[in-house]
Protein backbone atom coordinates (compact mmCIF):
# COMPACT_ATOMS: atom_id res chain seq x y z
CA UNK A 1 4.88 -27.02 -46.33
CA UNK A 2 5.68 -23.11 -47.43
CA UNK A 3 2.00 -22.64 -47.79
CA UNK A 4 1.29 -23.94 -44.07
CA UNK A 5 4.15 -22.34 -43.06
CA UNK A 6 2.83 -18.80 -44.48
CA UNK A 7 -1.07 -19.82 -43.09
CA UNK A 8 0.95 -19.95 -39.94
CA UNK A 9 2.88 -16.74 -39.34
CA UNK A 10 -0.32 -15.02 -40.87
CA UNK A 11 -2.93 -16.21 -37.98
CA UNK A 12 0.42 -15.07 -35.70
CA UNK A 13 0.59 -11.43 -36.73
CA UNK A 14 -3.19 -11.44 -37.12
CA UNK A 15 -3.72 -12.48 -33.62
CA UNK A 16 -1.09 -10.28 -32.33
CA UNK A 17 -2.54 -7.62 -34.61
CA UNK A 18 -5.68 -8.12 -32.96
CA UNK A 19 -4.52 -7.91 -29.17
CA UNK A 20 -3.27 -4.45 -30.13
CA UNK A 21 -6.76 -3.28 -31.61
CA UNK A 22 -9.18 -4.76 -29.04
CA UNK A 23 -6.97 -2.60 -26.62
CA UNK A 24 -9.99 0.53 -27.22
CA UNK A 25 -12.70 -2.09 -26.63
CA UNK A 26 -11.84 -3.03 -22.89
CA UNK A 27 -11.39 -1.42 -19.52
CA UNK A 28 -8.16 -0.33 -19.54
CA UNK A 29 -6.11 0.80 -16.62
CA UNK A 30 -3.11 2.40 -17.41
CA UNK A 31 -0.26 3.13 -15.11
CA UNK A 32 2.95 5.07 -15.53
CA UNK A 33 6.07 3.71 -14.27
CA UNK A 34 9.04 6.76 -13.64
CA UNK A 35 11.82 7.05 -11.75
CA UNK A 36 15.56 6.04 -11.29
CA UNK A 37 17.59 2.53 -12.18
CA UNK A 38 15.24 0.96 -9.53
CA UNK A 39 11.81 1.54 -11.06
CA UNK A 40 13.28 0.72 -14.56
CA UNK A 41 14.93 -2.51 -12.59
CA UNK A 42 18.15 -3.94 -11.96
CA UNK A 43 16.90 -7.13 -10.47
CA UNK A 44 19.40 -10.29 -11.56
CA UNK A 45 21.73 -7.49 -12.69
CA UNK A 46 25.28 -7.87 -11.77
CA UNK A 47 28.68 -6.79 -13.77
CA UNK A 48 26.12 -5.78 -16.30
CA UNK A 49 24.57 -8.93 -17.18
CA UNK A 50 20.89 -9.94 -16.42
CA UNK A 51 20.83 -13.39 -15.45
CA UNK A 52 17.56 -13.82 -17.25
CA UNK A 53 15.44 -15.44 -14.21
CA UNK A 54 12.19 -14.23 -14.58
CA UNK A 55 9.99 -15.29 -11.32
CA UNK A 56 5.77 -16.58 -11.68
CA UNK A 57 5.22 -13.47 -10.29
CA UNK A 58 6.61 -11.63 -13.24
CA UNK A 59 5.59 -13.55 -16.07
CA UNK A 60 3.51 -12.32 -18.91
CA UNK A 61 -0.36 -12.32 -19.10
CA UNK A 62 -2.09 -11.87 -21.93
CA UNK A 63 -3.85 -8.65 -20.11
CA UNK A 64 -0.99 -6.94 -19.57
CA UNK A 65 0.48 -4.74 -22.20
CA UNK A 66 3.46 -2.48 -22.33
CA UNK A 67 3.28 0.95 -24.42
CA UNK A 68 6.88 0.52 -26.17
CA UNK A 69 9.58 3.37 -27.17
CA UNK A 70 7.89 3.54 -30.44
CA UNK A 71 4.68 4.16 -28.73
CA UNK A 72 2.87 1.38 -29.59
CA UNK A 73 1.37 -1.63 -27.55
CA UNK A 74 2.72 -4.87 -27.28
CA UNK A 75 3.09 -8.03 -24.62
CA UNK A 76 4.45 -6.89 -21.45
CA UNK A 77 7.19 -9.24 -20.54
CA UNK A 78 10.47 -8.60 -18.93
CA UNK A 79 12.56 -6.61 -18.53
CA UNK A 80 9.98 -3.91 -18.64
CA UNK A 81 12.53 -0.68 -19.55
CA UNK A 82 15.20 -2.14 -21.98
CA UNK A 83 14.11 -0.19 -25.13
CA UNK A 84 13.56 2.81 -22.48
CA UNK A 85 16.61 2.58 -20.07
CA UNK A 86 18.96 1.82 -22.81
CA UNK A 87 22.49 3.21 -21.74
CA UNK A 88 22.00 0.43 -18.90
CA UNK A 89 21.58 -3.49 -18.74
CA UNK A 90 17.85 -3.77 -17.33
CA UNK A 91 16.61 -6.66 -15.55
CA UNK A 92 13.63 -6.77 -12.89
CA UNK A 93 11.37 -4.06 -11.86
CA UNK A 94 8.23 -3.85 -10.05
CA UNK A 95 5.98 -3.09 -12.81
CA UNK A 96 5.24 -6.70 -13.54
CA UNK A 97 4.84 -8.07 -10.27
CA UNK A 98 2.37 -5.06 -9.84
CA UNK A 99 0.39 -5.18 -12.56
CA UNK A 100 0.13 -9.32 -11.91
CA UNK A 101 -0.95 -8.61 -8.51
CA UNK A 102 -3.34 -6.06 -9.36
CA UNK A 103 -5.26 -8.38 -11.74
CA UNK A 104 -4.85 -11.16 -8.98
CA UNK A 105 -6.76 -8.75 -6.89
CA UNK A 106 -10.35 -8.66 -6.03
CA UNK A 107 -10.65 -5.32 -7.94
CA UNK A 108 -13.81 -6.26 -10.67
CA UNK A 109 -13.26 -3.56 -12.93
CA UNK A 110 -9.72 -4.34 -13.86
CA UNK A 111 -9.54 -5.78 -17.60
CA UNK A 112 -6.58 -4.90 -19.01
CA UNK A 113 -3.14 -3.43 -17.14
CA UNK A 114 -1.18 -0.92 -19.52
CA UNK A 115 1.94 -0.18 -18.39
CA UNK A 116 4.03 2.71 -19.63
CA UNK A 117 8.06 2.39 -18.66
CA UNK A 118 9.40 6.00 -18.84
CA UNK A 119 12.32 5.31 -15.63
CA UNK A 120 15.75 6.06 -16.73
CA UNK A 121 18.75 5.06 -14.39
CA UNK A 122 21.14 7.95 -12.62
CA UNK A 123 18.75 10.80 -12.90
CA UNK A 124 18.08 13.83 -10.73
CA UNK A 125 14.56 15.32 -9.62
CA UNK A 126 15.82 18.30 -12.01
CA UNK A 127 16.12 16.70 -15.06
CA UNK A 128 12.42 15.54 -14.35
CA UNK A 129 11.45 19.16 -14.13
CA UNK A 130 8.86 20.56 -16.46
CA UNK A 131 10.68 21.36 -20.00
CA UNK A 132 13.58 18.66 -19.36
CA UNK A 133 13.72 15.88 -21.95
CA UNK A 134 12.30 13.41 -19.69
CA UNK A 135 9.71 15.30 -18.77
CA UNK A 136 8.67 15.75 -21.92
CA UNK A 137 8.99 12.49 -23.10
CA UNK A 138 6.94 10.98 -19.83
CA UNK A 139 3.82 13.79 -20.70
CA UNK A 140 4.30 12.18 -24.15
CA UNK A 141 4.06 8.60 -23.59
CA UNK A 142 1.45 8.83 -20.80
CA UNK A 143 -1.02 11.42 -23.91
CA UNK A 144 0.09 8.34 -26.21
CA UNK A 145 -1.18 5.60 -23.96
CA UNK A 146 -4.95 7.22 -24.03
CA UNK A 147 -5.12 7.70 -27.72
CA UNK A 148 -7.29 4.22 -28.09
CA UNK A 149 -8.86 5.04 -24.71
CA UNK A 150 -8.27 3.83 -21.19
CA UNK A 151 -7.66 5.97 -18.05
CA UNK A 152 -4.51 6.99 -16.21
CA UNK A 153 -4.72 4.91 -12.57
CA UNK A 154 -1.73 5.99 -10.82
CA UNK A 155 1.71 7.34 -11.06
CA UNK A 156 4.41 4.72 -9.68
CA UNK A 157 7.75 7.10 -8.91
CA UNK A 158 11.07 5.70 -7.42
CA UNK A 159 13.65 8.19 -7.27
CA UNK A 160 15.74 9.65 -5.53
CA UNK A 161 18.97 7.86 -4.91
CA UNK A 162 21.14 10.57 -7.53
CA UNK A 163 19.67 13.21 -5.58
CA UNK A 164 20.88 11.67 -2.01
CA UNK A 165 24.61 12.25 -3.50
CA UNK A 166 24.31 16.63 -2.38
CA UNK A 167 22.93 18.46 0.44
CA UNK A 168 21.57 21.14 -1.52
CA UNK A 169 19.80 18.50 -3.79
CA UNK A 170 18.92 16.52 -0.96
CA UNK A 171 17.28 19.94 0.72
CA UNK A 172 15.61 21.34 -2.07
CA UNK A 173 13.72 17.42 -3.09
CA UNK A 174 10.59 17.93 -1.37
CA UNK A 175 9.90 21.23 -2.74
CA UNK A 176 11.25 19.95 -6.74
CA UNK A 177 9.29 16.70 -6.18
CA UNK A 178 5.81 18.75 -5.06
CA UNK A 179 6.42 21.20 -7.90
CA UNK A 180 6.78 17.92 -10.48
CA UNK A 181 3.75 16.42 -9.17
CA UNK A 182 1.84 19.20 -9.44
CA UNK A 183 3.30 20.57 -12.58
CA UNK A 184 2.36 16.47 -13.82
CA UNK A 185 -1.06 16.66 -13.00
CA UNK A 186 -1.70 19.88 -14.99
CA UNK A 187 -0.21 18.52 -18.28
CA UNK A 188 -2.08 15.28 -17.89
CA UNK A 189 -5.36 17.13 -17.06
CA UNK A 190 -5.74 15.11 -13.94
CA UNK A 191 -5.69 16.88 -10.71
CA UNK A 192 -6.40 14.13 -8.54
CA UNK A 193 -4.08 11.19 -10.33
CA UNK A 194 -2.88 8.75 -7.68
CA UNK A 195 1.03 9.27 -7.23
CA UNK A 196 2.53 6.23 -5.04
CA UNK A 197 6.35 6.46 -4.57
CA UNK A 198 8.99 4.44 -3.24
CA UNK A 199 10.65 5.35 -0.08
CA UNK A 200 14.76 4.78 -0.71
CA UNK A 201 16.30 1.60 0.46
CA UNK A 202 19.80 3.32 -0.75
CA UNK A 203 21.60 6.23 -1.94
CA UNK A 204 24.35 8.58 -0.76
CA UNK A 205 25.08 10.22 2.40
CA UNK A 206 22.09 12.06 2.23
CA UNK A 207 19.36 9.70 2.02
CA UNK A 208 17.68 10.07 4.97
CA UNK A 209 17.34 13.37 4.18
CA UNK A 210 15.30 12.68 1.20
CA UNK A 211 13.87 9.86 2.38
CA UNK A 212 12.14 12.58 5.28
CA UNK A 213 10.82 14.44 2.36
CA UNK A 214 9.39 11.48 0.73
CA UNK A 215 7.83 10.34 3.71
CA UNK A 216 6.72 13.87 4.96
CA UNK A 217 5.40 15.01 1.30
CA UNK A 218 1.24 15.95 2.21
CA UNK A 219 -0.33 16.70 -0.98
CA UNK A 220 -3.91 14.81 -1.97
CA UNK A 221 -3.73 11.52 -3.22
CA UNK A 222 0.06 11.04 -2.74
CA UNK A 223 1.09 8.12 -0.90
CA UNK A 224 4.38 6.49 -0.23
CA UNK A 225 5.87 3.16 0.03
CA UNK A 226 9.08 2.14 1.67
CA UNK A 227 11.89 0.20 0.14
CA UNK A 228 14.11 0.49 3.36
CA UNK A 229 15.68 -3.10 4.45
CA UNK A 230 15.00 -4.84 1.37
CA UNK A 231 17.78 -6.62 0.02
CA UNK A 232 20.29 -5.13 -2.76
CA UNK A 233 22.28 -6.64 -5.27
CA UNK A 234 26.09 -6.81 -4.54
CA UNK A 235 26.36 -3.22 -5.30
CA UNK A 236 24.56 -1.81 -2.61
CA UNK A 237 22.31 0.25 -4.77
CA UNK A 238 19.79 -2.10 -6.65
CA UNK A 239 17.03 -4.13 -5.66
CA UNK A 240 17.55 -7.74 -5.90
CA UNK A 241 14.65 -9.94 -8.14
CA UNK A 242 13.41 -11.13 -4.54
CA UNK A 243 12.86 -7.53 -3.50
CA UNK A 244 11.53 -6.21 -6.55
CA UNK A 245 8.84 -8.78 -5.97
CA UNK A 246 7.89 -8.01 -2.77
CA UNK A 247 8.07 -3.74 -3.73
CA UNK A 248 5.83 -4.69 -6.70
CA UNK A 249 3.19 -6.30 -4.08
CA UNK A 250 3.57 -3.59 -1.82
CA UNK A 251 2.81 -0.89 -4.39
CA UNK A 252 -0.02 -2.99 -5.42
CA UNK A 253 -1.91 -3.15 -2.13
CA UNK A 254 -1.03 0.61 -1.84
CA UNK A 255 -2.95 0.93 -5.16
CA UNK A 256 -5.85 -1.01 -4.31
CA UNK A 257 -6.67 1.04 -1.06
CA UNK A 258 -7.02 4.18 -2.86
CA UNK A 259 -10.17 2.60 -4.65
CA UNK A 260 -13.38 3.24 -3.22
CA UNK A 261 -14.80 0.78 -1.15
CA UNK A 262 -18.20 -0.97 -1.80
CA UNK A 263 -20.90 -0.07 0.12
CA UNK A 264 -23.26 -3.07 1.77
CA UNK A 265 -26.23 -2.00 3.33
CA UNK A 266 -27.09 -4.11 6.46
CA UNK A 267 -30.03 -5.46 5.01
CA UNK A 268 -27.57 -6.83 1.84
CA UNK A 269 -25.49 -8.18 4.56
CA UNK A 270 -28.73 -10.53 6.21
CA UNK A 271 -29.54 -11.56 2.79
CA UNK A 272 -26.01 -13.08 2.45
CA UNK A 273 -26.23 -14.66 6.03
């Protein structure tokens, strides 16, 4: 019984130990998740407890991994950020439903979904500014993620809410989140990397203000989703689970119209007729 027992936990870790080191032997898309409380999810959060209610659409898949805080890959499952976001009770984000959707999609060359959680609830645009800590850490974790190969696909960003709390933080956001993307891009050698962010669905008595810049930021490859009118948990900050779901979808279809389109010639087109 010890001996089958041992057999056992052996072909475990060995399988595991294998998911981790086929991870340079498939396409891998990796995105970076980054942000505020809402991108590292509150979702079933209330009084600090996570109800645990985990939805289909944010299940595990045996495609999608997670790079963890000890920079290593492992099973995505929920919640996403809790050995990331740890001064806070996480629950559900959008990265899940997102990465779900995305191999749900149509989109052939999608193998593998990396994920790599790097939100951290209650911070400002400045403390994401080239040099901070968190800066830092996110050009860290996104250089770890490539070591066994794989490309960077996008940049998913929701913040914004701690910076809707001041006028002169609310006024300066457009030109602090430009210089971050920008200043991102260089560090990650990757001029053109996809940046979707999330629109605010709450804040302070500034939000529309950066919510303008959000919307109004023109730079290449930068395109925005909005949150606004989905529902929030009790406190009247966080996304409820039912919410998160439908962000994660929306930032997925964002995602999947920045790929190139196939091109069908006409005569390709008869043939299939």
């Amino acid at each position: 019984m010890g001996y089958l027992l041992s057999l056992m936990l052996i072909l475990v870790s060995h399988a595991c130990a294998v998911s981790a080191a086929d991870w340079g032997l498939h396409n891998n898309n990796i995105f970076i998740l980054a942000g505020q409380s809402n991108m590292a999810g509150r979702g079933g959060v209330v009084n600090e407890t996570w109800d645990g209610i985990v939805p289909s659409e944010c299940r595990p898949n045996p495609s999608i991994f997670r790079l963890s805080a000890g920079l290593t890959w492992v099973e995505a499952r929920e919640p996403l950020h809790a050995d990331i976001d740890t001064n806070k009770t996480c629950g559900i984000g959008p990265g899940m439903v997102f990465a779900n959707a995305i191999l749900n999609s149509k989109a052939r060359f999608f193998g593998i979904v990396g994920l790599v959680p790097c939100a951290v609830g209650g911070t400002n645009l400045s403390e994401w500014s080239r040099g901070s800590y968190l800066y830092t850490q996110l050009v860290r974790r996104a250089k770890a993620s490539l070591q066994h190969g794989g490309k960077i696909r996008a940049l998913l960003w929701y913040q914004g809410e701690s910076d809707s709390e001041s006028r002169d933080d609310a006024d300066s956001y457009k030109g602090k989140l430009k210089k971050f993307i920008m200043d991102l891009r260089t560090d990650l050698r990757s001029p053109m990397l996809p940046v979707i962010q999330v629109g605010l669905a709450s804040g302070g008595p500034f939000m529309e203000t950066v919510r303008k810049a959000q919307l109004g930021l023109h730079l290449p490859n930068v395109t925005c989703v909005d949150a606004k009118g989905l529902p929030l948990e009790p406190d009247g900050l966080h996304l409820t689970t039912p919410a998160q779901v439908h962000l994660g979808q929306k930032l997925a279809r964002a995602f999947l119209q920045t790929l190139p389109r196939p091109i069908t010639s006409n005569a390709s087109k008869r043939r299939v007729a």
